[in-house]
C-alpha atoms as a PDB file:
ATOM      1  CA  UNK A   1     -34.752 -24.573   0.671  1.00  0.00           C
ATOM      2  CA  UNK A   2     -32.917 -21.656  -0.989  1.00  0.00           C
ATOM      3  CA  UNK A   3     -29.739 -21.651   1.813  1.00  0.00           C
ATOM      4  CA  UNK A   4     -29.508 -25.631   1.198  1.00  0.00           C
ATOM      5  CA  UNK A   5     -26.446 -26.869  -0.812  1.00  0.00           C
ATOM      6  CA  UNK A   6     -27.427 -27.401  -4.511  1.00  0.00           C
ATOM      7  CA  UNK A   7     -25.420 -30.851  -5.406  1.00  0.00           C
ATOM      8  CA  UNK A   8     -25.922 -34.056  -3.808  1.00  0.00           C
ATOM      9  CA  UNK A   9     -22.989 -35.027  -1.918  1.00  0.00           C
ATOM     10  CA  UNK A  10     -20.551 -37.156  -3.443  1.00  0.00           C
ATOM     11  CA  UNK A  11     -18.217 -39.625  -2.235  1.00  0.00           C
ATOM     12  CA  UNK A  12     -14.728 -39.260  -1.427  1.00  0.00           C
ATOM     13  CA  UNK A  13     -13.156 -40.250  -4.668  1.00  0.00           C
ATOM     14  CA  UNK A  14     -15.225 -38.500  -6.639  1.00  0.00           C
ATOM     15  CA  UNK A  15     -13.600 -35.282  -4.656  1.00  0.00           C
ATOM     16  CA  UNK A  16     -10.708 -36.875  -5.298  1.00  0.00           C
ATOM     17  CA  UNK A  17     -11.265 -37.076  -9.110  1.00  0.00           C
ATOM     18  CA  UNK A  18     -12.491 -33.577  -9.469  1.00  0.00           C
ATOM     19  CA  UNK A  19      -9.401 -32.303  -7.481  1.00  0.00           C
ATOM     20  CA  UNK A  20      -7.732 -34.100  -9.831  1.00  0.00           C
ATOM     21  CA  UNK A  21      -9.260 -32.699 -12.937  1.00  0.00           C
ATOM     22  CA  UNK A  22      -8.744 -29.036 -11.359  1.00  0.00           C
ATOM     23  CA  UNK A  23      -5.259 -29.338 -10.638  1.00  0.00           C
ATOM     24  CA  UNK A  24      -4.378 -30.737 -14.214  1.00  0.00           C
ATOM     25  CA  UNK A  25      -6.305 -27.552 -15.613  1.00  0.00           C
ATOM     26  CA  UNK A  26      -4.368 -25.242 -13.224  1.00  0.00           C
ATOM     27  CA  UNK A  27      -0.986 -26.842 -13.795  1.00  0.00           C
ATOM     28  CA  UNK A  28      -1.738 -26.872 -18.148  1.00  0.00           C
ATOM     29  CA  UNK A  29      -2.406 -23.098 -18.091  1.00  0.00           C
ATOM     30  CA  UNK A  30       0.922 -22.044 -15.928  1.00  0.00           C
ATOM     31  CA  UNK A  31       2.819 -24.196 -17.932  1.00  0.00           C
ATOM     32  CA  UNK A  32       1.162 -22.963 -21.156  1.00  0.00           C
ATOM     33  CA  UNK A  33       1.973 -19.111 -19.893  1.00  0.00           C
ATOM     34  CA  UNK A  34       5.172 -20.157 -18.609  1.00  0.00           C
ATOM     35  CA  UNK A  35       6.731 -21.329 -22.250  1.00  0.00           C
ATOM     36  CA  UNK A  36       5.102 -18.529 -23.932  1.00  0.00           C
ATOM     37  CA  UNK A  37       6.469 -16.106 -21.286  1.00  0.00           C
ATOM     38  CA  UNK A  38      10.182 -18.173 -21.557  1.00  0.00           C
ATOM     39  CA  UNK A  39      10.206 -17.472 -25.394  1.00  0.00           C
ATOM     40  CA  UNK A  40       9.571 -13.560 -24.625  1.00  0.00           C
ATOM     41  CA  UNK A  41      11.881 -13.697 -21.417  1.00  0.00           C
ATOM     42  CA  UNK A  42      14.236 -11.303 -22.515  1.00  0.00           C
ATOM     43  CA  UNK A  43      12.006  -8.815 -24.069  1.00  0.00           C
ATOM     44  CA  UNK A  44       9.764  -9.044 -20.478  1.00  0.00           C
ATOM     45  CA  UNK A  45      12.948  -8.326 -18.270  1.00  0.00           C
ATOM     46  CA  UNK A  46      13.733  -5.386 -20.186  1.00  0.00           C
ATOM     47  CA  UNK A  47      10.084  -3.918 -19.276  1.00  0.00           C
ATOM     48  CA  UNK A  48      11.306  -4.579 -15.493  1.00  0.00           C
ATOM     49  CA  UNK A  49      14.309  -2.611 -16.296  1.00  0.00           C
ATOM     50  CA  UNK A  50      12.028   0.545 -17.191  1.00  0.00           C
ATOM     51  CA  UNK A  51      12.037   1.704 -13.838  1.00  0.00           C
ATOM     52  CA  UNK A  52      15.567   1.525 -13.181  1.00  0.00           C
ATOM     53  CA  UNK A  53      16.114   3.709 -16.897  1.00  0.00           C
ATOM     54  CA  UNK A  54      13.842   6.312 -14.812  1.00  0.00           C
ATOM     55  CA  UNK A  55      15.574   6.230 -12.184  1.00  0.00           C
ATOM     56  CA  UNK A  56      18.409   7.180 -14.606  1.00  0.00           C
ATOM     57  CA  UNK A  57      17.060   9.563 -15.785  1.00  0.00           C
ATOM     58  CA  UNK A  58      15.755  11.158 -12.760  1.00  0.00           C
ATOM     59  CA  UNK A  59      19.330  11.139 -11.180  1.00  0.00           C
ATOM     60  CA  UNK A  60      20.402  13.114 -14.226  1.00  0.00           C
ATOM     61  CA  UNK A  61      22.652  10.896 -15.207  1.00  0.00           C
ATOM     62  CA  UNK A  62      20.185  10.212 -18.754  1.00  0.00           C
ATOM     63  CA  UNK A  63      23.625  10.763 -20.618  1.00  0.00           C
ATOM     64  CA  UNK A  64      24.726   7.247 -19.204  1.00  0.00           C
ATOM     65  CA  UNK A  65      23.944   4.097 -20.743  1.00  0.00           C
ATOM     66  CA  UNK A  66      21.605   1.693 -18.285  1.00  0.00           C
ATOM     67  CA  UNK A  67      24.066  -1.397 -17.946  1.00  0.00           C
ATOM     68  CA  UNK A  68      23.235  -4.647 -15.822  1.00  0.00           C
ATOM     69  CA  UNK A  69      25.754  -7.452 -15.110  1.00  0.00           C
ATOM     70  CA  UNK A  70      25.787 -11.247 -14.366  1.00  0.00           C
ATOM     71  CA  UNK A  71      28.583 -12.606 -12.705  1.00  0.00           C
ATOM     72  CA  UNK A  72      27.844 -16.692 -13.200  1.00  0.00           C
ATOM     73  CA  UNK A  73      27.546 -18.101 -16.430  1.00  0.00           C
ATOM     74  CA  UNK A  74      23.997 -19.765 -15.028  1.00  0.00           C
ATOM     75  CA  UNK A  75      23.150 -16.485 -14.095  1.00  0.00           C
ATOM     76  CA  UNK A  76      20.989 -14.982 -16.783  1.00  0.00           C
ATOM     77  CA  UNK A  77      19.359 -18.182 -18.066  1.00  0.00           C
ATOM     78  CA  UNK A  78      17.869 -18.433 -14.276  1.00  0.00           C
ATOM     79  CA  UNK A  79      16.633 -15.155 -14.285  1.00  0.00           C
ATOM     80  CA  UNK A  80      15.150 -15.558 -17.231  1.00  0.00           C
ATOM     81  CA  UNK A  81      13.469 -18.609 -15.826  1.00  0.00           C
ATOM     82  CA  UNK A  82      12.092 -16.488 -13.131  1.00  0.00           C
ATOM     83  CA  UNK A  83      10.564 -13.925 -15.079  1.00  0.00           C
ATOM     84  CA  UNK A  84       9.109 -16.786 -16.988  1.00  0.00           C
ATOM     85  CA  UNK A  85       7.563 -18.082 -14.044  1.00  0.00           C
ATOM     86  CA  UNK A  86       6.632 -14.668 -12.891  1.00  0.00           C
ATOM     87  CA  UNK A  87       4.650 -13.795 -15.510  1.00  0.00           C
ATOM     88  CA  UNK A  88       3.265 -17.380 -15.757  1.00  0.00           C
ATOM     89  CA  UNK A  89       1.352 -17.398 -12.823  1.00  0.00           C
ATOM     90  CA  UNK A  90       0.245 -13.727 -13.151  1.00  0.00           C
ATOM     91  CA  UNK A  91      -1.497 -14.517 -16.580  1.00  0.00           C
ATOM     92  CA  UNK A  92      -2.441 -17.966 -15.414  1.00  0.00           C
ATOM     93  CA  UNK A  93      -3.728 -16.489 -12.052  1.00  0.00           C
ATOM     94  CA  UNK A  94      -7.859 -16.337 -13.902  1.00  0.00           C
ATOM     95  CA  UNK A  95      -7.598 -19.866 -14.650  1.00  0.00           C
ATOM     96  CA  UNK A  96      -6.277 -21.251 -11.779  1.00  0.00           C
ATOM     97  CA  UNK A  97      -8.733 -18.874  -9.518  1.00  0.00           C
ATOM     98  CA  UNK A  98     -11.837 -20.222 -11.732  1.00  0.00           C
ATOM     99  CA  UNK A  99     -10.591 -23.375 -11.040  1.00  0.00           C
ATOM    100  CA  UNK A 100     -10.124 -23.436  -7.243  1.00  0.00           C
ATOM    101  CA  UNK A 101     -13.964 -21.631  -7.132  1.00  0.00           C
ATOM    102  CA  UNK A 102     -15.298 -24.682  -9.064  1.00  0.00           C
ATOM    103  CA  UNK A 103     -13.889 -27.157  -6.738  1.00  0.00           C
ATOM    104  CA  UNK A 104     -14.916 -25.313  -3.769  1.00  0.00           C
ATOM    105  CA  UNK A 105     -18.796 -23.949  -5.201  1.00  0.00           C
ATOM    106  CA  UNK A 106     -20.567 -27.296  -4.702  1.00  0.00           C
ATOM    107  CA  UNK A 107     -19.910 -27.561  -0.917  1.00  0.00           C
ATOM    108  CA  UNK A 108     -21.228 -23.779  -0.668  1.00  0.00           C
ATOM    109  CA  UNK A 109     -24.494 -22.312   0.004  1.00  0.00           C
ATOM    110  CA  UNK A 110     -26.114 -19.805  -2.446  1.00  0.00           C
ATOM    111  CA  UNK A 111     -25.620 -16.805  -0.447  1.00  0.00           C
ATOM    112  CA  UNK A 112     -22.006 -17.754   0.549  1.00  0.00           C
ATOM    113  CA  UNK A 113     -21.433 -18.023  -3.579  1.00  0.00           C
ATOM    114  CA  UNK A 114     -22.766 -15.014  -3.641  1.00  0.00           C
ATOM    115  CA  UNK A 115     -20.427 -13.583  -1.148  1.00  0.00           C
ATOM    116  CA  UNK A 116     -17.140 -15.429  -2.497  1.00  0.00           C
ATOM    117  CA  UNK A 117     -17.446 -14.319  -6.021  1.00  0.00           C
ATOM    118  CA  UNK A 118     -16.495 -10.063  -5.337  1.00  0.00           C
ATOM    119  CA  UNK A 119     -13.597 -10.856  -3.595  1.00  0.00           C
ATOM    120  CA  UNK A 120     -12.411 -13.424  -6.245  1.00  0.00           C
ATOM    121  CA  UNK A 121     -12.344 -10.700  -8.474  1.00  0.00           C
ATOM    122  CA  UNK A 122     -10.826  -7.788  -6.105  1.00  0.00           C
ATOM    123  CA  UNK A 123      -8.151 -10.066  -4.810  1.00  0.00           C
ATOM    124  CA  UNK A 124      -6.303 -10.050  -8.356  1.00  0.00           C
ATOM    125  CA  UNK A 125      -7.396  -6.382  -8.846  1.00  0.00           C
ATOM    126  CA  UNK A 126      -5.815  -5.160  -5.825  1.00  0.00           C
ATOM    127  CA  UNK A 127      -2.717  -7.108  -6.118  1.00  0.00           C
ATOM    128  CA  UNK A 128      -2.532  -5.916  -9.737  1.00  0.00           C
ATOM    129  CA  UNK A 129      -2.825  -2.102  -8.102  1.00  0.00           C
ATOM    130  CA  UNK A 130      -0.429  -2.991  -6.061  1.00  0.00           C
ATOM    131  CA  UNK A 131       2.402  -3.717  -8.336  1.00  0.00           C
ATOM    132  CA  UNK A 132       1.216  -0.934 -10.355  1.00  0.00           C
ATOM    133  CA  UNK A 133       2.154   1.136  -7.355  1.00  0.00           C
ATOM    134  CA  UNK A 134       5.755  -0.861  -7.233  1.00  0.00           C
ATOM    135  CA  UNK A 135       6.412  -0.353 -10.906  1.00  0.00           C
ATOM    136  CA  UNK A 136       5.049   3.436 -11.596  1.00  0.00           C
ATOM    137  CA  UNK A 137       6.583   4.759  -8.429  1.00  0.00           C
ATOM    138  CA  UNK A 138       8.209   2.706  -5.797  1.00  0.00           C
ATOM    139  CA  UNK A 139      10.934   0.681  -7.690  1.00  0.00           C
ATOM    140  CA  UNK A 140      12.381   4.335  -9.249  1.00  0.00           C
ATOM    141  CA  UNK A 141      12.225   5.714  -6.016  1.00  0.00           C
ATOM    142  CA  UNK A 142      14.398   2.954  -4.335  1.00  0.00           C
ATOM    143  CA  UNK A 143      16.666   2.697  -7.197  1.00  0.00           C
ATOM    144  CA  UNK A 144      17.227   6.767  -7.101  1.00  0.00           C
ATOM    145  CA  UNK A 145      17.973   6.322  -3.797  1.00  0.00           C
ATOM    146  CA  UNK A 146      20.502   3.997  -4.665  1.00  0.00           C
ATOM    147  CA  UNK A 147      21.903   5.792  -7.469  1.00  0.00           C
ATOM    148  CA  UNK A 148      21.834   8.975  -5.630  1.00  0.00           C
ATOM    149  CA  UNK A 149      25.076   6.901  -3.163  1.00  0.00           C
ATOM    150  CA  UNK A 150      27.426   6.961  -6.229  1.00  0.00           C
ATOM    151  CA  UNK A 151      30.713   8.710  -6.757  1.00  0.00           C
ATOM    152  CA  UNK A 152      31.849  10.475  -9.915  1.00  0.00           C
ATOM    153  CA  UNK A 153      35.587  10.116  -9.043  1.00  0.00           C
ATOM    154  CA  UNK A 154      37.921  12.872  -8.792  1.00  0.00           C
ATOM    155  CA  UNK A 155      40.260  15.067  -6.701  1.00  0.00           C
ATOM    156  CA  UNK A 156      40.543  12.330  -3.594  1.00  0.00           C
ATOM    157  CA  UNK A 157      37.774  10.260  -4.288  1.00  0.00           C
ATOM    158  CA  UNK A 158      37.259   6.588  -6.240  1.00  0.00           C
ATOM    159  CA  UNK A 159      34.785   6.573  -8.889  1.00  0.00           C
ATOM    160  CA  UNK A 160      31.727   4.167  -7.873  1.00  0.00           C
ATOM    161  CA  UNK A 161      29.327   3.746  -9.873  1.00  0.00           C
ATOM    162  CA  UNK A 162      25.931   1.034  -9.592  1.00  0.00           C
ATOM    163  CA  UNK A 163      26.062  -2.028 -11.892  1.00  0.00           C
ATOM    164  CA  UNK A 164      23.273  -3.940 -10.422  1.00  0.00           C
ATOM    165  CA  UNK A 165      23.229  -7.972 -11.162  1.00  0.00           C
ATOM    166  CA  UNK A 166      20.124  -9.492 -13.525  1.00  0.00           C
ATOM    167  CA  UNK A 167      19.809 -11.699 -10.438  1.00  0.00           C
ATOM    168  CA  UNK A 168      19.577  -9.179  -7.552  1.00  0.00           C
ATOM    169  CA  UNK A 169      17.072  -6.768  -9.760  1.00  0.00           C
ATOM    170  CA  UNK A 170      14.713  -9.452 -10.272  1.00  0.00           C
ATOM    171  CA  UNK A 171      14.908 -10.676  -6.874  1.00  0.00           C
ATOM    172  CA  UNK A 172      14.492  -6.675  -5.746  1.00  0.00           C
ATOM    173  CA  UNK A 173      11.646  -5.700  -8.186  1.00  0.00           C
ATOM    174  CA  UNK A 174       9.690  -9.251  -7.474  1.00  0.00           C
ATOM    175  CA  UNK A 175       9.927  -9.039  -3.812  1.00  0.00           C
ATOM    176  CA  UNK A 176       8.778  -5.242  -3.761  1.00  0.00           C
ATOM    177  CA  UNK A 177       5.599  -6.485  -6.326  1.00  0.00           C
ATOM    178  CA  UNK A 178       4.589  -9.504  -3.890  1.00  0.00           C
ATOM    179  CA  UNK A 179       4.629  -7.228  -0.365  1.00  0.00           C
ATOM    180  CA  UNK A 180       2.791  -4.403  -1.620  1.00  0.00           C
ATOM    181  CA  UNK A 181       0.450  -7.064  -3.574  1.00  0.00           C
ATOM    182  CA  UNK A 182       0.069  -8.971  -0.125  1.00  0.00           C
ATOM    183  CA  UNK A 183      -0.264  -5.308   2.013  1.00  0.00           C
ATOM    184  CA  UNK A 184      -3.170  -4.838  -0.735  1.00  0.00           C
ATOM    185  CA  UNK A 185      -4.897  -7.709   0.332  1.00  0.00           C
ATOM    186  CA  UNK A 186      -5.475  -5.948   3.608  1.00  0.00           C
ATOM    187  CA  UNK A 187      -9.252  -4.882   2.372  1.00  0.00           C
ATOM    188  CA  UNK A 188      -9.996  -8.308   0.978  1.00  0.00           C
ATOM    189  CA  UNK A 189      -8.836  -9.721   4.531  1.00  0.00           C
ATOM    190  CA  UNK A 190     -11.075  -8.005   6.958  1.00  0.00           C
ATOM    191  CA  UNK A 191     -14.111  -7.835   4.961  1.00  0.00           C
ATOM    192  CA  UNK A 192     -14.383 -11.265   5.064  1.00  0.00           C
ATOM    193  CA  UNK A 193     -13.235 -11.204   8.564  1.00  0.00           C
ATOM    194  CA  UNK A 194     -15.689  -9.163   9.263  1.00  0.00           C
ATOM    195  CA  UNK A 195     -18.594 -10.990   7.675  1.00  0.00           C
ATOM    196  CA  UNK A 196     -17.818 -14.259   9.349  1.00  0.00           C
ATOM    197  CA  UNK A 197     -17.840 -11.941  12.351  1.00  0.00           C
ATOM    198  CA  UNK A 198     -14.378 -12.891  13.658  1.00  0.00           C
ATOM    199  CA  UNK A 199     -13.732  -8.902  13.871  1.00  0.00           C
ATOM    200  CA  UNK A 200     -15.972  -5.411  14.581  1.00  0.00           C
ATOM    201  CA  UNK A 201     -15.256  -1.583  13.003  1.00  0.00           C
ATOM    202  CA  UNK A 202     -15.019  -0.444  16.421  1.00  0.00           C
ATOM    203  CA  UNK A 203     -12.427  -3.567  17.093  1.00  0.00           C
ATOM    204  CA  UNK A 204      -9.794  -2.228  14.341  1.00  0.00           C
ATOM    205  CA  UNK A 205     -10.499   0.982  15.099  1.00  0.00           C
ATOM    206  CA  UNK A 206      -9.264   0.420  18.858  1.00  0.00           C
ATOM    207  CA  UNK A 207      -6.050  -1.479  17.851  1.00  0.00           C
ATOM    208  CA  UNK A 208      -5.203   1.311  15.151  1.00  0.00           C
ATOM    209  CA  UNK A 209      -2.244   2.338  17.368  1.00  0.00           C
ATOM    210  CA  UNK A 210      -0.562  -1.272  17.292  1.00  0.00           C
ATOM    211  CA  UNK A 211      -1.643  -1.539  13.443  1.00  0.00           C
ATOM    212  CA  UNK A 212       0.623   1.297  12.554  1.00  0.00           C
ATOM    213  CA  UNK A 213       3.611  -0.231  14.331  1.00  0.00           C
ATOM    214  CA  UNK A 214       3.106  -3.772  12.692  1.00  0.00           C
ATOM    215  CA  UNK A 215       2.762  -1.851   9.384  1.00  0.00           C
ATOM    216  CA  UNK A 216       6.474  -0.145  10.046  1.00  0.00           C
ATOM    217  CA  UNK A 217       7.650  -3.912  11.501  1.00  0.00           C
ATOM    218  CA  UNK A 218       6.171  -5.925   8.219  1.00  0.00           C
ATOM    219  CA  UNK A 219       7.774  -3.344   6.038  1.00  0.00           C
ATOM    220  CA  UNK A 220      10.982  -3.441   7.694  1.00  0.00           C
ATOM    221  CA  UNK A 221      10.756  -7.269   7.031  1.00  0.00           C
ATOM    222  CA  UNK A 222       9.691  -7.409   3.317  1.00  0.00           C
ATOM    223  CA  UNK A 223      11.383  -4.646   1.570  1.00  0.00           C
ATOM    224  CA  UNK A 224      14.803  -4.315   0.744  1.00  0.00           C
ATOM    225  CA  UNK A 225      16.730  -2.582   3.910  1.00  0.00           C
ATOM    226  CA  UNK A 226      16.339   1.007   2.737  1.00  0.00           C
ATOM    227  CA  UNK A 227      14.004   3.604   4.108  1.00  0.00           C
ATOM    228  CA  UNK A 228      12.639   5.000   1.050  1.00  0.00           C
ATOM    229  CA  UNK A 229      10.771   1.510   0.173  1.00  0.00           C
ATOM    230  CA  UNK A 230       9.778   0.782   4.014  1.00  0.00           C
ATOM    231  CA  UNK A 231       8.015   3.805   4.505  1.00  0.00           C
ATOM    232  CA  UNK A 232       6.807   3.444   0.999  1.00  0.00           C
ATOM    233  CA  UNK A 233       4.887   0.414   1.905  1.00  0.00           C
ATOM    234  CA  UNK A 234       4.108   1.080   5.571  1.00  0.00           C
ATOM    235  CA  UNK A 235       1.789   4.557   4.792  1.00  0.00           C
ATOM    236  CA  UNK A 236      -0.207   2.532   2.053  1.00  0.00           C
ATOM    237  CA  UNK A 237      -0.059  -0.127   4.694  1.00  0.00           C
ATOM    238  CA  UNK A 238      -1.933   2.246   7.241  1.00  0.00           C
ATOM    239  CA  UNK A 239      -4.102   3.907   4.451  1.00  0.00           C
ATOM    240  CA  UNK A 240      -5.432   0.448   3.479  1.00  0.00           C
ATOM    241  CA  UNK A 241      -6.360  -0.037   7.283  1.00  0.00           C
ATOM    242  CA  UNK A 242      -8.119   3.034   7.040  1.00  0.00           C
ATOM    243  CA  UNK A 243      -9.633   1.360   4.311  1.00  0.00           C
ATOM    244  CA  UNK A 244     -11.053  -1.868   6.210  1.00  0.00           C
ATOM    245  CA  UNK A 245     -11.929  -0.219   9.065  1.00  0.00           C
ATOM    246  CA  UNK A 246     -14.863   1.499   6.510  1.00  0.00           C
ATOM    247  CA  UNK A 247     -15.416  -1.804   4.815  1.00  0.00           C
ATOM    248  CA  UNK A 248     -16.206  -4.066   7.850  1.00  0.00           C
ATOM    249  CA  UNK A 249     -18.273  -0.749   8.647  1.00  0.00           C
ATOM    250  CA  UNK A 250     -20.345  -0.940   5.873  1.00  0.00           C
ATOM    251  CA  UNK A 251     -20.953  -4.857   6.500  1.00  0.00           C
ATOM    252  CA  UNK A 252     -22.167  -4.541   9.982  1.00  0.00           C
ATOM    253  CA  UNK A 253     -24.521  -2.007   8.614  1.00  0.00           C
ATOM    254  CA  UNK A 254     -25.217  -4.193   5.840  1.00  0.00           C
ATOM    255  CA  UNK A 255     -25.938  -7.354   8.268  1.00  0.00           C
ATOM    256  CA  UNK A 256     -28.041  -5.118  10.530  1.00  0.00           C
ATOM    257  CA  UNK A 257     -29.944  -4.116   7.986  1.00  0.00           C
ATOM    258  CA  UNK A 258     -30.446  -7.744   6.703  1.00  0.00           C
ATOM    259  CA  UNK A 259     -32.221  -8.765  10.439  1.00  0.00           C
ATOM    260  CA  UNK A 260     -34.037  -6.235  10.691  1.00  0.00           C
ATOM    261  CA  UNK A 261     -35.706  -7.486   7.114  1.00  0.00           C
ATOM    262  CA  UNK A 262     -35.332 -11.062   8.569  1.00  0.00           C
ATOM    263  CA  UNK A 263     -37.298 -10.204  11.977  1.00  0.00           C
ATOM    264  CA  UNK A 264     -40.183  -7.660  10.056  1.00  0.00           C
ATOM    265  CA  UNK A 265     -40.685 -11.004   7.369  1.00  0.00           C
ATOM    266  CA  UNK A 266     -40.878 -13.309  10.474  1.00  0.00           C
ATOM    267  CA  UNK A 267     -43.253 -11.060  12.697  1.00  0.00           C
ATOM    268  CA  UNK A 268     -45.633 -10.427   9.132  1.00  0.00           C
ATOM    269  CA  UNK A 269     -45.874 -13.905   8.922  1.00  0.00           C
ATOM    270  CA  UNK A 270     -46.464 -14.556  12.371  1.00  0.00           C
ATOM    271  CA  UNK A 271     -49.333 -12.031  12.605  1.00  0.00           C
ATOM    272  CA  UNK A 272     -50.968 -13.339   9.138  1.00  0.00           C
ATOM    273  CA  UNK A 273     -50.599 -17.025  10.300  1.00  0.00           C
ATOM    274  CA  UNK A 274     -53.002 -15.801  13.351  1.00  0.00           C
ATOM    275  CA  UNK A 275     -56.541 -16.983  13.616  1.00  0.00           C
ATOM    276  CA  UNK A 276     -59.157 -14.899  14.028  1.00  0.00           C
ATOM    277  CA  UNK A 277     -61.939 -15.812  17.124  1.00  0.00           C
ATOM    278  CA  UNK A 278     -64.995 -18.098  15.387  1.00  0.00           C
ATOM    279  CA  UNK A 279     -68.138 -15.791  15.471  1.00  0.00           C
ATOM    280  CA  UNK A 280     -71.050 -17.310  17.637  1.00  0.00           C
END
């Protein structure tokens, strides 16, 4: 049959052997990407810093050298161990997504293989967009905010001026990249929600009004506490839900149109299966 499950099934430790085999694959490549990325760790953090030298320059303070600080010896070799790992498992990400589809393809049926493989590849895409978003727009956006709070010094007044930490950058930059990339998973989410049928258009549609709240509450939580970056990721937030609400559209249609098919092949071969009345 053409829905039944291609391999034989196999005992338990052969699972267990394959599992293994997968996870020694997926662990080699990060650690691969991760020494390659270490040995270019310095020249990869100064690519984060791009934003902020926008952000510079959009304050008009361009005149002003960019300068960041680390306050612990440890400091800087950790960060650098971070952006190692950072860009480790973003260039790894194919090889370990290949790999968890291999494990998982022999215990699926054609058509769900079929389904799987688009949103293996738009998951990555979309997170990819997503800290496209963070790096192009919203990270020199929050950081003019920030620089926008300094003081030149003067008649009355201290001079204070921003001299962000290696550590707290990185943490800020990474943490703004992972929400949006999560928030951009939003699509990805209900489609296959809505294929497995566990939610309807007209559902999301109705609960639009409490989606737009938990978009402003799950910003509030995973940005930095500013308001520039909150409502930065709560309107994309919305405008993805937008998004699914025409995606799980177009699957009911799509299923809908699929039994119809199924019940016009099952009622043609019902009628031609039918036996005419023997002539006398």
């Amino acid at each position: 049959m053409s829905g039944d499950i291609e391999d034989r099934p196999q005992p338990l430790i052969e699972h267990l052997i394959e599992l293994r085999s997968r996870l020694i694959w997926s662990i080699g490549a990060f650690f691969i990407a991760f020494l390659v990325c270490f040995y270019f760790a310095k020249p990869l953090f100064n690519l984060l810093v791009l934003p902020f030298k926008w952000a510079v320059s959009w304050a008009g303070l361009s005149h002003r050298n960019v300068e960041l600080i680390y306050t612990a010896p440890q400091e800087f070799f950790f960060t650098q161990i971070k952006v190692a790992m950072f860009g480790a498992l973003v260039i790894a990400f194919p090889v370990i997504a290949s790999q968890i589809y291999k494990f998982v393809a022999p215990g699926l049926y054609k058509n769900e293989r079929a389904a799987f493989l688009p949103f293996l590849v738009a998951s990555p895409l979309l997170f990819l967009l997503g800290g496209a978003l963070v790096y192009f727009f919203f990270t020199p956006m929050v950081m003019w905010f920030f620089l926008a709070m300094e003081q030149g010094g003067g008649e009355g007044e201290v001079a204070i001026q921003l001299l962000p930490k290696v550590s707290e950058y990185l943490s800020l930059i990474m943490s703004l990249v992972f929400a949006f990339g999560l928030v951009f998973q939003l699509p990805v989410i209900t489609t296959l929600l809505a294929r497995v049928g566990f939610v309807t258009s007209d559902g999301l549609a109705e609960k639009r009004k409490y989606a737009i709240v938990i978009a402003f509450v799950v910003a509030a939580v995973l940005t930095p506490p500013d308001p520039v970056s909150q409502i930065g990721l709560a309107l994309p937030a919305i405008l993805l839900y937008e998004i699914s609400i025409y995606t799980a559209r177009l699957v009911e249609k799509k299923r809908a149109a699929e039994a119809v098919a199924r019940e016009e092949a099952s009622s043609h071969e019902g009628s031609s299966g039918t036996v005419g009345p023997a002539k006398g």
